[in-house]
Protein backbone atom coordinates (compact mmCIF):
# COMPACT_ATOMS: atom_id res chain seq x y z
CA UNK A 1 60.16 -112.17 -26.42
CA UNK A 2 60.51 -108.79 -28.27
CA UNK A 3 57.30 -106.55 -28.92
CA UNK A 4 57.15 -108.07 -32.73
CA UNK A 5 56.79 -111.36 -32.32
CA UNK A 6 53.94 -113.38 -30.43
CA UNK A 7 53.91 -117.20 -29.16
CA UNK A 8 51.58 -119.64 -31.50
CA UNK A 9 49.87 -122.64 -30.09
CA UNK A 10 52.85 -124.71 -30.50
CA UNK A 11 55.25 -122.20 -29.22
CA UNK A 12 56.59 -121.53 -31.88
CA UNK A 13 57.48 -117.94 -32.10
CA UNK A 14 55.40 -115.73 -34.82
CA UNK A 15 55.82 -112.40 -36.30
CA UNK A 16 53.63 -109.90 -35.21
CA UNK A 17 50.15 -109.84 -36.74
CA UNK A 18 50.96 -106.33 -38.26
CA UNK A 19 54.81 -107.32 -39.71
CA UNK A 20 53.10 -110.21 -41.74
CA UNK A 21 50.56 -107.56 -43.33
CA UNK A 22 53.09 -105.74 -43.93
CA UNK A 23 55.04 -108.30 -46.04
CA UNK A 24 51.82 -109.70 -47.19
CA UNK A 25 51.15 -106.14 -48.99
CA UNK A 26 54.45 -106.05 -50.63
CA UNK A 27 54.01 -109.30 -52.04
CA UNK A 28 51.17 -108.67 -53.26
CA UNK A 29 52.22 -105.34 -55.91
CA UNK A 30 54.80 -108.36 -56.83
CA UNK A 31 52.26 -110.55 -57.60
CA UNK A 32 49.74 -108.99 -59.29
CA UNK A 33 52.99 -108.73 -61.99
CA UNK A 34 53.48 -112.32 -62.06
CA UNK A 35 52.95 -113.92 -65.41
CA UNK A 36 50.08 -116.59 -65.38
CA UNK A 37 51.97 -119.46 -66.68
CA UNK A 38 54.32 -119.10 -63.54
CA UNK A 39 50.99 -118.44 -60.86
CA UNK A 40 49.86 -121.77 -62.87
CA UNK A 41 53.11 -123.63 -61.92
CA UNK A 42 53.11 -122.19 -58.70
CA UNK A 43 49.41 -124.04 -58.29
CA UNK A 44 50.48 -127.39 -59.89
CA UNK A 45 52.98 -127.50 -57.09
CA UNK A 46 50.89 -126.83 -54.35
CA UNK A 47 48.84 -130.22 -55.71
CA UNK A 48 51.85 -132.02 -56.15
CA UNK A 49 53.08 -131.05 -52.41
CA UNK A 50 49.64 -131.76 -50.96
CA UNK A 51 49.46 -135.50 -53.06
CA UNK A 52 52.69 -136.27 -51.81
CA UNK A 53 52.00 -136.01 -48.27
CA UNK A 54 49.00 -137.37 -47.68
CA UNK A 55 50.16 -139.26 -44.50
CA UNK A 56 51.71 -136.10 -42.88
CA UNK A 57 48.47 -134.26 -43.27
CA UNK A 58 46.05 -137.15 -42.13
CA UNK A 59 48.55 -137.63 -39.04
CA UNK A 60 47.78 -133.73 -38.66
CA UNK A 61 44.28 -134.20 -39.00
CA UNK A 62 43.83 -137.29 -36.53
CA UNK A 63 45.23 -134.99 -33.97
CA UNK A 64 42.51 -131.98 -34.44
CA UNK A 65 39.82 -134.62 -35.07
CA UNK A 66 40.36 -136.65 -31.76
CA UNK A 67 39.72 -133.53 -29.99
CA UNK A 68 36.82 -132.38 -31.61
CA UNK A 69 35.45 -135.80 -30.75
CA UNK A 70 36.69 -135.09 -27.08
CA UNK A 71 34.57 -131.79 -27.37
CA UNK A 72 32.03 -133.43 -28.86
CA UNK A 73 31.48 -135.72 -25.85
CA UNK A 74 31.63 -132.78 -23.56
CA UNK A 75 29.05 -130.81 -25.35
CA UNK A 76 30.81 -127.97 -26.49
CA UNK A 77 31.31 -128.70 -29.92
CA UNK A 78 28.57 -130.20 -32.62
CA UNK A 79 28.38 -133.48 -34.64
CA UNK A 80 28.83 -130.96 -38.02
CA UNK A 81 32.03 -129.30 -36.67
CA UNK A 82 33.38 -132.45 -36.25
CA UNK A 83 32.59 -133.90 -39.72
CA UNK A 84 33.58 -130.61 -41.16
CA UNK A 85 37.26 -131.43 -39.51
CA UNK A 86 38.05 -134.48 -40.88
CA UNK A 87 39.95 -134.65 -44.13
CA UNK A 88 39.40 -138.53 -45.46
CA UNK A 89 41.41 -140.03 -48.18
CA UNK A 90 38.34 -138.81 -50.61
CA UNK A 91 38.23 -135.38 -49.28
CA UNK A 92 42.43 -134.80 -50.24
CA UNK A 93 41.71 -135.63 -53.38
CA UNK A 94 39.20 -133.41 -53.96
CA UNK A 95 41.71 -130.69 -52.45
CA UNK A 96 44.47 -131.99 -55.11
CA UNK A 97 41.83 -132.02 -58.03
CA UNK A 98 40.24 -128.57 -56.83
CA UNK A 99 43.85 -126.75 -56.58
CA UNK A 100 44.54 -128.28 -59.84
CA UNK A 101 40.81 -127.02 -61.47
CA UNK A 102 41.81 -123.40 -60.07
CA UNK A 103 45.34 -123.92 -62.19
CA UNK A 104 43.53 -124.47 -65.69
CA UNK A 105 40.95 -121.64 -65.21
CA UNK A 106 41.65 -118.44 -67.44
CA UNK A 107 43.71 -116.13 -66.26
CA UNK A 108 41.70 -113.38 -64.16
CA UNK A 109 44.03 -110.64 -64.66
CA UNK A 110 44.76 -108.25 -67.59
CA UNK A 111 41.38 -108.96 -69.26
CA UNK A 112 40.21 -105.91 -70.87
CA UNK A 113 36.03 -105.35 -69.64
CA UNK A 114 35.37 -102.38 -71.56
CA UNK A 115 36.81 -100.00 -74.39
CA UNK A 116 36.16 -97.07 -75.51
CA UNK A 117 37.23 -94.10 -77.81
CA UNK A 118 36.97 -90.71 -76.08
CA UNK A 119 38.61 -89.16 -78.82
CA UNK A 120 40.69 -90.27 -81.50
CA UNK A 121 43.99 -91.45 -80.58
CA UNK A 122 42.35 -91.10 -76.46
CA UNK A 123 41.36 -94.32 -75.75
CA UNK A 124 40.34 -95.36 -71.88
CA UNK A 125 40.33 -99.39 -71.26
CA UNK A 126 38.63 -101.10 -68.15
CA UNK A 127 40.95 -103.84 -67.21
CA UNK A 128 41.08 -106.81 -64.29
CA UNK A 129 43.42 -106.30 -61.45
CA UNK A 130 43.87 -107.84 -58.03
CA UNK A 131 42.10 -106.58 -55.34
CA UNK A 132 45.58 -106.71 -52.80
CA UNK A 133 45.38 -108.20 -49.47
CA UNK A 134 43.08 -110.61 -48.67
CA UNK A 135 42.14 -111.43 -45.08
CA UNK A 136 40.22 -114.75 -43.98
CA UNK A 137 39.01 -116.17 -40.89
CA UNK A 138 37.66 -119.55 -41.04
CA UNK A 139 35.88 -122.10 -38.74
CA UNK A 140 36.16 -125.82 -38.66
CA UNK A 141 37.52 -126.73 -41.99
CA UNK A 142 41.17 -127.01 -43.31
CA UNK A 143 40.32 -127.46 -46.76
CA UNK A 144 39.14 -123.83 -46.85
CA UNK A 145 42.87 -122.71 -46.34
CA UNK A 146 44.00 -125.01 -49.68
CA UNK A 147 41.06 -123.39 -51.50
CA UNK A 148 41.13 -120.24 -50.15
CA UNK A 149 45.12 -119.81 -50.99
CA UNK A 150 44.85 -121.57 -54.36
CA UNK A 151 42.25 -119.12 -55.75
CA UNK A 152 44.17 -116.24 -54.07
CA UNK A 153 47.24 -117.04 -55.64
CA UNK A 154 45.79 -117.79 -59.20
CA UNK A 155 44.00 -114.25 -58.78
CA UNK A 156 47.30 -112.11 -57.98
CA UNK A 157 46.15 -111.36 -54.15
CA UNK A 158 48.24 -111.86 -51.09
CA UNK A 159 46.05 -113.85 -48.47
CA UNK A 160 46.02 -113.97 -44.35
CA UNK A 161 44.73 -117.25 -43.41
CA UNK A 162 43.14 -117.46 -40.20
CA UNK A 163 41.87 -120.46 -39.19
CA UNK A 164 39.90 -121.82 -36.27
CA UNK A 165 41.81 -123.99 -33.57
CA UNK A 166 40.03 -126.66 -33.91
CA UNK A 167 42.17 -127.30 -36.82
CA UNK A 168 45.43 -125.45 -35.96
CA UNK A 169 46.99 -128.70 -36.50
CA UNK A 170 46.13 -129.51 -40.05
CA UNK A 171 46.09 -126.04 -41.50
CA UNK A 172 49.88 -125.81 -40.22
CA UNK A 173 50.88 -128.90 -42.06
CA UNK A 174 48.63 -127.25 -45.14
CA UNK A 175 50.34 -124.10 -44.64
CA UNK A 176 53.83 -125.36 -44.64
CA UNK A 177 53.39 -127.21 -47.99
CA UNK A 178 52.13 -124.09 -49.73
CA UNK A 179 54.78 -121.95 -48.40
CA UNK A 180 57.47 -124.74 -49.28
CA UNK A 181 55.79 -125.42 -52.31
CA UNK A 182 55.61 -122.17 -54.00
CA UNK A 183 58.87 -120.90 -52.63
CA UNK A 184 60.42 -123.34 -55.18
CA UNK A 185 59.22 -121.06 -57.84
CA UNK A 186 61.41 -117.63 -58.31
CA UNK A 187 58.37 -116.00 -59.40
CA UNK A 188 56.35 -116.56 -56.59
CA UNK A 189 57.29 -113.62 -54.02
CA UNK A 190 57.92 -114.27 -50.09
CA UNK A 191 55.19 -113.43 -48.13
CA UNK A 192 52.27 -113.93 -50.38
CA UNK A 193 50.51 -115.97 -47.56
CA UNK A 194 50.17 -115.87 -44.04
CA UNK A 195 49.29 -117.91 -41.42
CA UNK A 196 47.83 -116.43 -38.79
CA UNK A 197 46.97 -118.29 -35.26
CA UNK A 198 46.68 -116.32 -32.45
CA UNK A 199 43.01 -115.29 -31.80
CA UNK A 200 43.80 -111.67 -30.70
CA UNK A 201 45.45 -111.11 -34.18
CA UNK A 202 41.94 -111.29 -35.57
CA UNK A 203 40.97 -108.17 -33.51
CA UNK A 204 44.02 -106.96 -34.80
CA UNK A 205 43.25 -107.55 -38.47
CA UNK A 206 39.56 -106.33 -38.05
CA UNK A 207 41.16 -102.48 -37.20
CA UNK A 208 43.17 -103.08 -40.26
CA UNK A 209 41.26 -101.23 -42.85
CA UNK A 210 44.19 -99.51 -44.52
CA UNK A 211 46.08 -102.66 -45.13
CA UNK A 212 43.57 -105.33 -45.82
CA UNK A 213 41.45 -104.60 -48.76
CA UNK A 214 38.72 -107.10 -48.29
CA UNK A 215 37.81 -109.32 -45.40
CA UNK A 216 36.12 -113.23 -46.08
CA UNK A 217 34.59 -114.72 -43.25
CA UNK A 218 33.91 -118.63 -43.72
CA UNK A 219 31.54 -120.38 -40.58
CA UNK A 220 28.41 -120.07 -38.81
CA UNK A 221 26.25 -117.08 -38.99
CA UNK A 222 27.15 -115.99 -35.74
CA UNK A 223 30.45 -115.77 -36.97
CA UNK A 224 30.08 -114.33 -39.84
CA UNK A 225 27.77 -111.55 -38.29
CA UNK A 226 30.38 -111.11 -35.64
CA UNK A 227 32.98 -110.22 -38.36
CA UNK A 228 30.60 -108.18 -40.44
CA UNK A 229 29.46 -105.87 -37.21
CA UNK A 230 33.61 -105.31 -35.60
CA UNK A 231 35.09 -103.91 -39.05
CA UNK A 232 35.30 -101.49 -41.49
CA UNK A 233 36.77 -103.45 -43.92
CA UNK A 234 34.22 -104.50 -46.82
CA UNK A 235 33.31 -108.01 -45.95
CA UNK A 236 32.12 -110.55 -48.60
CA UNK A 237 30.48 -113.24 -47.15
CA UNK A 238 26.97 -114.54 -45.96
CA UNK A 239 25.56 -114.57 -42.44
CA UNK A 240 23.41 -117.84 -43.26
CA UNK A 241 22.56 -120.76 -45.63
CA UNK A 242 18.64 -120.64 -45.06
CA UNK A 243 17.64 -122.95 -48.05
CA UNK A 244 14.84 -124.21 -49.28
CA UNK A 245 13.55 -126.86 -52.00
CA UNK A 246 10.01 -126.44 -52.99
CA UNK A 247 8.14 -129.66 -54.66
CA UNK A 248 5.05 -127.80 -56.78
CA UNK A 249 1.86 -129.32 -57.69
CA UNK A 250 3.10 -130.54 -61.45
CA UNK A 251 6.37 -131.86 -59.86
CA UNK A 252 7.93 -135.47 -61.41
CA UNK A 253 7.36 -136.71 -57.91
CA UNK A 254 10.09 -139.78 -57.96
CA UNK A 255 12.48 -137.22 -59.18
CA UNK A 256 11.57 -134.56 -55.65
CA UNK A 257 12.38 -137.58 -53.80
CA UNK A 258 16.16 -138.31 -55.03
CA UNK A 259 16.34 -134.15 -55.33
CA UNK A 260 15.30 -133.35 -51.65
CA UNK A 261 17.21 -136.19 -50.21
CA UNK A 262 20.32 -135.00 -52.01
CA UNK A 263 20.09 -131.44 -50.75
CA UNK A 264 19.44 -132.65 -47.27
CA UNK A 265 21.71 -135.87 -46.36
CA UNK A 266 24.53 -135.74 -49.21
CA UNK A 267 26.49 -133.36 -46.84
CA UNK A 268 24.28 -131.54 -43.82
CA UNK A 269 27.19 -130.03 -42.32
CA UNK A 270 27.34 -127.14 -45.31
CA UNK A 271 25.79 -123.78 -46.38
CA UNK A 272 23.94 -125.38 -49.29
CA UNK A 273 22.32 -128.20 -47.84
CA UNK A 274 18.58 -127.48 -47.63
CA UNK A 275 16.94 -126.61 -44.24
CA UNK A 276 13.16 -126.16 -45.43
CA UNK A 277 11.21 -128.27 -47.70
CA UNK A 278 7.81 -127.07 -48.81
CA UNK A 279 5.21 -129.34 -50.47
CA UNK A 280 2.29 -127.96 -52.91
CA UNK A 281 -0.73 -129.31 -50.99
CA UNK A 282 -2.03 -131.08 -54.31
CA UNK A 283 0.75 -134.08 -54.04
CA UNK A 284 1.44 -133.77 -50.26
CA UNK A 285 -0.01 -137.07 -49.83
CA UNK A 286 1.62 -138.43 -52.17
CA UNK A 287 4.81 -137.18 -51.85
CA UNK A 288 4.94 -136.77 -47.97
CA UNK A 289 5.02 -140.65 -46.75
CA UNK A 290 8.09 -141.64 -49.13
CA UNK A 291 10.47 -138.64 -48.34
CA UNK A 292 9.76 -138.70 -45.00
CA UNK A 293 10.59 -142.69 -44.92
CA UNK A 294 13.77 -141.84 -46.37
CA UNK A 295 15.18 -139.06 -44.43
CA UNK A 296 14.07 -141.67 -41.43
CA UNK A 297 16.12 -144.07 -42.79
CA UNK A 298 19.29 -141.71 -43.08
CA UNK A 299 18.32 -140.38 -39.06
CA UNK A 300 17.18 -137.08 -40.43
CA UNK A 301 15.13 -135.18 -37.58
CA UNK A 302 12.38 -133.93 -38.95
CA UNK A 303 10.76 -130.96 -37.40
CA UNK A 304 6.51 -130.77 -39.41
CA UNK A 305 4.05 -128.34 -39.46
CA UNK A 306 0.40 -129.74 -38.46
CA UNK A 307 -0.51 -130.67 -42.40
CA UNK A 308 2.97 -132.56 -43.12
CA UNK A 309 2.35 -134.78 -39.48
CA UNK A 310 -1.57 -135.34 -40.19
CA UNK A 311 -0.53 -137.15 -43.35
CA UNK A 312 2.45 -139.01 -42.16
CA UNK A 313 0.61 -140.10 -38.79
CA UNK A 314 2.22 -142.92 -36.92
CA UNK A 315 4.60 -143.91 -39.67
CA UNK A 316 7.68 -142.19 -39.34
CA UNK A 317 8.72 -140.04 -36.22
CA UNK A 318 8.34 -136.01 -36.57
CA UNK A 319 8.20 -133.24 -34.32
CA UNK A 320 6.30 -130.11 -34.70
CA UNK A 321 7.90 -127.29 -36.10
CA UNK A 322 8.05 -124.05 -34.21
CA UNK A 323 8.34 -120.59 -35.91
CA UNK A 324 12.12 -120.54 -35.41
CA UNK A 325 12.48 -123.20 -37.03
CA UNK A 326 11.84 -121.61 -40.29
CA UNK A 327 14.97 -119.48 -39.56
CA UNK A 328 17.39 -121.72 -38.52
CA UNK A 329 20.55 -122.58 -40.41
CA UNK A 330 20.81 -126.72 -39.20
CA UNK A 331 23.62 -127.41 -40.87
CA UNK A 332 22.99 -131.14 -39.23
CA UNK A 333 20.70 -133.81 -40.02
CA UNK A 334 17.39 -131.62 -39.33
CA UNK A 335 15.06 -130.62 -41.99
CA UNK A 336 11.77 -128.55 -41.68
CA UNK A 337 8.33 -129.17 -43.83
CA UNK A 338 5.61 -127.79 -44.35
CA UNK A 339 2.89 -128.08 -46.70
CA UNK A 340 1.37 -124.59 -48.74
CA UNK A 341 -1.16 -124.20 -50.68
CA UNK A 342 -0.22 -122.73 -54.04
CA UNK A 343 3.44 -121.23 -55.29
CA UNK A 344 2.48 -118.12 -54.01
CA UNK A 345 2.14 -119.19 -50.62
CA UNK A 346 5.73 -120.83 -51.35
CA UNK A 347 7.07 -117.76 -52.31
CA UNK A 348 5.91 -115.91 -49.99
CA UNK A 349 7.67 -118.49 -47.00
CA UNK A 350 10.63 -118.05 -48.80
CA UNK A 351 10.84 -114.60 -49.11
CA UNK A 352 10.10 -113.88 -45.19
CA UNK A 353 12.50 -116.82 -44.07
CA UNK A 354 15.17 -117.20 -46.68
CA UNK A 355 18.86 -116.27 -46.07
CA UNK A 356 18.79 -114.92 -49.93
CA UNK A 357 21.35 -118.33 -50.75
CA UNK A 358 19.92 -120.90 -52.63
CA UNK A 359 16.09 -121.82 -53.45
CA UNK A 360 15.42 -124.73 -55.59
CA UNK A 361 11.43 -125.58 -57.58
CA UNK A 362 10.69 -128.91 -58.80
CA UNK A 363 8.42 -128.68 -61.35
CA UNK A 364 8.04 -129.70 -64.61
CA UNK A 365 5.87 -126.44 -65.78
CA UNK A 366 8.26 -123.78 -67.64
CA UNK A 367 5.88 -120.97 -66.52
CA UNK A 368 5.57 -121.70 -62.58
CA UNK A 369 9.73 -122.26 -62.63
CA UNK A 370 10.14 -118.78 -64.76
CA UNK A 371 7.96 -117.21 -62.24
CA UNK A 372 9.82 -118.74 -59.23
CA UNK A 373 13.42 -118.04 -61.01
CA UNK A 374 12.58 -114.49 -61.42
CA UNK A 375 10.36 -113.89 -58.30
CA UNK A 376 13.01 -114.89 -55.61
CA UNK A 377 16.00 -112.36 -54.04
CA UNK A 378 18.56 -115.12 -53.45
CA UNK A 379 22.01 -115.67 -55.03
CA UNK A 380 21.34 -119.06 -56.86
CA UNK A 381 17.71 -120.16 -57.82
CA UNK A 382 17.50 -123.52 -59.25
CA UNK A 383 15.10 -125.68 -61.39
CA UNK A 384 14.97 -129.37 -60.85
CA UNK A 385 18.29 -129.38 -59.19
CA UNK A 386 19.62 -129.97 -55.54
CA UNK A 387 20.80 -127.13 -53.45
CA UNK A 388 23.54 -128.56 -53.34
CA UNK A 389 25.26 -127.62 -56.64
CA UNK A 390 25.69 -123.77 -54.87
CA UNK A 391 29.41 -124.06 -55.31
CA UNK A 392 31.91 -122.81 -56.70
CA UNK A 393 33.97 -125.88 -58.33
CA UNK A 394 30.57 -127.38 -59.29
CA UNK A 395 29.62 -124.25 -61.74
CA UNK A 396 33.29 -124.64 -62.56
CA UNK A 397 35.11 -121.97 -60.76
CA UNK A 398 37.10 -123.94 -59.80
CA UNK A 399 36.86 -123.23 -56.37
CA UNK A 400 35.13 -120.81 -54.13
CA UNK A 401 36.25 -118.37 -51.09
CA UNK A 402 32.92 -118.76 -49.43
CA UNK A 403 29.29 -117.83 -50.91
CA UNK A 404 28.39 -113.87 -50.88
CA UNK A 405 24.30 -113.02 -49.94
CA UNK A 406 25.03 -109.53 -50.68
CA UNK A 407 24.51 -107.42 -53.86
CA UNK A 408 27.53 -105.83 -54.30
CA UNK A 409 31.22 -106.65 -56.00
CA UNK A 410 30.63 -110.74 -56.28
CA UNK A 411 27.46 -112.99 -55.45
CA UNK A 412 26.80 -116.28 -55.13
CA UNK A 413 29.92 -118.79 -55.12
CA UNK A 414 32.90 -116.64 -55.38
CA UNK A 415 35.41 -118.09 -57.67
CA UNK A 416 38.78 -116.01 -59.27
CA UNK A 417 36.27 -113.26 -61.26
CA UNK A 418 35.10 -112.18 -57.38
CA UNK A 419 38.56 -111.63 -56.40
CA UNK A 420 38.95 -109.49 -58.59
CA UNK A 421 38.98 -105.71 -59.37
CA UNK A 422 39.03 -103.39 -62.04
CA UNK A 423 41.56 -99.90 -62.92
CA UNK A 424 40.97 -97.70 -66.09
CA UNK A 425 44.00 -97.58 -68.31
CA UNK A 426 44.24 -94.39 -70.41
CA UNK A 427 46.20 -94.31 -73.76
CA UNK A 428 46.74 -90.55 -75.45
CA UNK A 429 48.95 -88.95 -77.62
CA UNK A 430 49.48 -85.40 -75.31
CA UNK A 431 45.72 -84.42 -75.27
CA UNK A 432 44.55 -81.49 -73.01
CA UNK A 433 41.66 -81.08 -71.18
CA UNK A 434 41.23 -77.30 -72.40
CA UNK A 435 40.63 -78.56 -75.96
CA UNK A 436 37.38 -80.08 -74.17
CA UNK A 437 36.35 -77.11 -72.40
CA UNK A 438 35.28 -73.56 -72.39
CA UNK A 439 34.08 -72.21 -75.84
CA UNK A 440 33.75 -73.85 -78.97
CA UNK A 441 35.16 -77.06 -76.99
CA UNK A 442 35.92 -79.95 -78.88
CA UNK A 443 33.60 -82.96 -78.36
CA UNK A 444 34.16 -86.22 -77.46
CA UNK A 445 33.60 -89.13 -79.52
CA UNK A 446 32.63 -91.85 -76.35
CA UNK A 447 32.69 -94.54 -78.90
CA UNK A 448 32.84 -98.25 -77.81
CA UNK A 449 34.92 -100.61 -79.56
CA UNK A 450 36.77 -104.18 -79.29
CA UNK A 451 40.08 -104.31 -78.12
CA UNK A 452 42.81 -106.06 -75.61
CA UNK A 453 44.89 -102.74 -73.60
CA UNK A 454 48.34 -102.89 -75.04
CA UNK A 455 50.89 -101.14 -73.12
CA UNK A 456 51.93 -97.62 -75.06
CA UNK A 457 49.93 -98.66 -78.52
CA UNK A 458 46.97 -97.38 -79.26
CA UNK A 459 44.46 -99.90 -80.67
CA UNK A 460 44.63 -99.81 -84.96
CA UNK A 461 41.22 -98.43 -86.29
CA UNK A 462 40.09 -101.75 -87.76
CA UNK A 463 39.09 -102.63 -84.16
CA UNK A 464 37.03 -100.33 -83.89
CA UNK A 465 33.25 -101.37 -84.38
């Protein structure tokens, strides 16, 4: 085996971790240049590949699945990884409908964010560009790779895919049919995405700062922390989905029920499911003995301050709550509660405990929600809605990378706007920067005005606000 080329799990042999970044970053200058229409066909393909071979990739899937079950038995894997793996007939078509969602979005690229005159006939535009080379490592699920590769390609970026082998399996088939897939469309350059297997590549990629432009981590916080603290590369992810629901004193009671049940049992095993529910002491009794009975009835372990189990008594089954469990990310059938005795007091548990990624208030008072809305740090703050709706295809991204805590470049579900960048485009007609300087300099105009960037035209004045 020569020095460029490594074995994958299948023994298959691979190119070297640095040879597929490097044909990964010439693809993507070609693709940022790629018309829309033919990224769009590119995308309808990849749904048509992944709809016509269902089988192949559940026959994939039933391989990875049986052993996480295996590792499941033996303890080393959880009951969340496991459902995480498995890609049911329901789940592919939400892959097929998601890659086609990302298809019909708006192009990304080319829009013009900001004009201005500096002078007359020197105008400077703002406009969206890819960001490059994209590098991903993700745990557990293959549908991250289709969504992950669909938005990349709809944005202009090249992507490394880097999944977890507990799913080498199915992200290979997944893999092959986007390669095959968009290789049928002369547009589409070679080497736009890579699959990469081999853990020690993701060392490898983490040293790569001058050849991967941004780095998305997708798994548990451990992970994500992991990948965060061994890089220089800017990372956009989050390190934990520490959510809460709180159910306020002027709640619509039957309406907390169906909303805390959602964000807890709908799907556990994900970022947005909610971890902590708070109740405003004022309809704790009220509220307490019917959501508990339900999350019983869905085997929900539920881990109660001293208030929440003095109401509940003998009823349903609860444990006490210790303090770390108002910082720990379940993602599993476990919810916390506890019981506080105005919205401050809510705000105040949310603000110590929170991950900063989604808070929801059920209330039907305008005021208290305002004042929770505004009051709170995190990404997404909801009123009268499940946690669950922190994602990207549900506020109609059409699909998301992962969900960003952080402040900077995208936040919150990150859909085809947060992979993307920005360049300033300057049109002149032979200007000097003397005329602008020393005495009696000329002055500039720095006046806004509404216009698309047209290669080697200047805008016409009746633009111009």
């Amino acid at each position: 085996m020569t020095d460029s080329a490594t074995a994958s799990a299948d023994g298959r042999v691979d190119q070297a971790i640095d040879e597929k970044v490097r044909s990964a970053q010439a693809a993507a200058l070609d693709l940022a240049n790629v018309d829309n229409d033919e990224r769009t066909r590119a995308l309808h393909a990849i749904a048509d590949a992944i709809d016509d071979n269902r089988e192949m990739i559940q026959e994939a899937n039933a391989v990875d699945v049986a052993a996480g079950e295996k590792q499941l038995e033996a303890g080393e894997y959880s009951q969340a990884l496991v459902d995480r793996l498995k890609l049911s007939a329901a789940k592919l078509d939400s892959i097929v409908e998601m890659v086609r969602s990302v298809a019909e979005q708006d192009d990304p690229l080319g829009t013009t964010l900001d004009a201005r005159e500096l002078d007359e006939d020197l105008e400077l535009y703002k406009v969206a560009v890819p960001i490059g080379v994209i590098g991903t490592v993700f745990e557990s699920r293959p549908d991250a790779l289709a969504q992950i590769a669909a938005l990349a390609l709809k944005s202009g970026n090249s992507v490394m895919l880097k999944g977890g082998s507990e799913a080498s399996e199915s992200n290979r088939v997944l893999y092959d049919l986007i390669e095959e897939a968009t290789a049928d469309v002369d547009a589409i350059p070679a080497g736009w995405a890579q699959l990469v297997e081999a853990r020690a590549d993701v060392t490898a990629m983490l040293e790569m700062d001058e050849e991967i432009d941004l780095l998305m981590p997708r798994g548990s916080s451990e992970f994500v922390q992991y990948i965060q603290e061994n890089t220089s590369i800017p990372v956009l992810g989050h390190t934990e989905g520490i959510c809460h629901v709180y159910v306020d004193r002027e709640a619509d009671l039957a309406m907390a029920v169906d909303v805390a049940f959602d964000a807890k049992v709908q799907y556990p095993a994900v970022c947005n499911a909610v971890e902590t529910l708070l109740i405003h002491e004022s309809v704790a009794a009220e509220f307490l003995p019917e959501i508990t009975a339900r999350y019983a009835e869905s085997d929900v372990e539920i881990r109660a301050d001293e208030a929440t189990r003095e109401i509940v008594g003998d009823h349903v089954s609860l444990q006490a709550a210790t303090e770390a469990d108002w910082s720990t990310e379940y993602g599993d059938l476990i919810v916390s509660i506890s019981v506080v005795d105005s919205l401050s007091a809510a705000l105040a548990h949310i603000t110590e405990y929170s991950s900063k990624h989604t808070e929801s208030i059920l209330t039907a008072d305008a005021d208290r929600a305002g004042r929770f809305m505004r009051q709170l740090d995190s990404a997404s703050v909801f009123h009268n809605a499940s946690t669950r709706f922190s994602d990207g295809y549900r506020f109609g991204l059409g699909a998301e990378v992962g969900i960003s805590t952080g402040k900077i470049h995208a936040r919150g579900p990150v859909g085809l706007e947060g992979l993307t960048t920005y360049k300033y485009l300057l049109e002149g007609d032979g200007q000097l920067v003397a005329t602008y300087a020393g005495e009696n300099p000329r002055p500039f105009t720095h006046e806004p005005f509404e216009g698309e960037w047209t290669p080697g035209r200047l805008s016409s004045r009746s633009n111009r606000q």
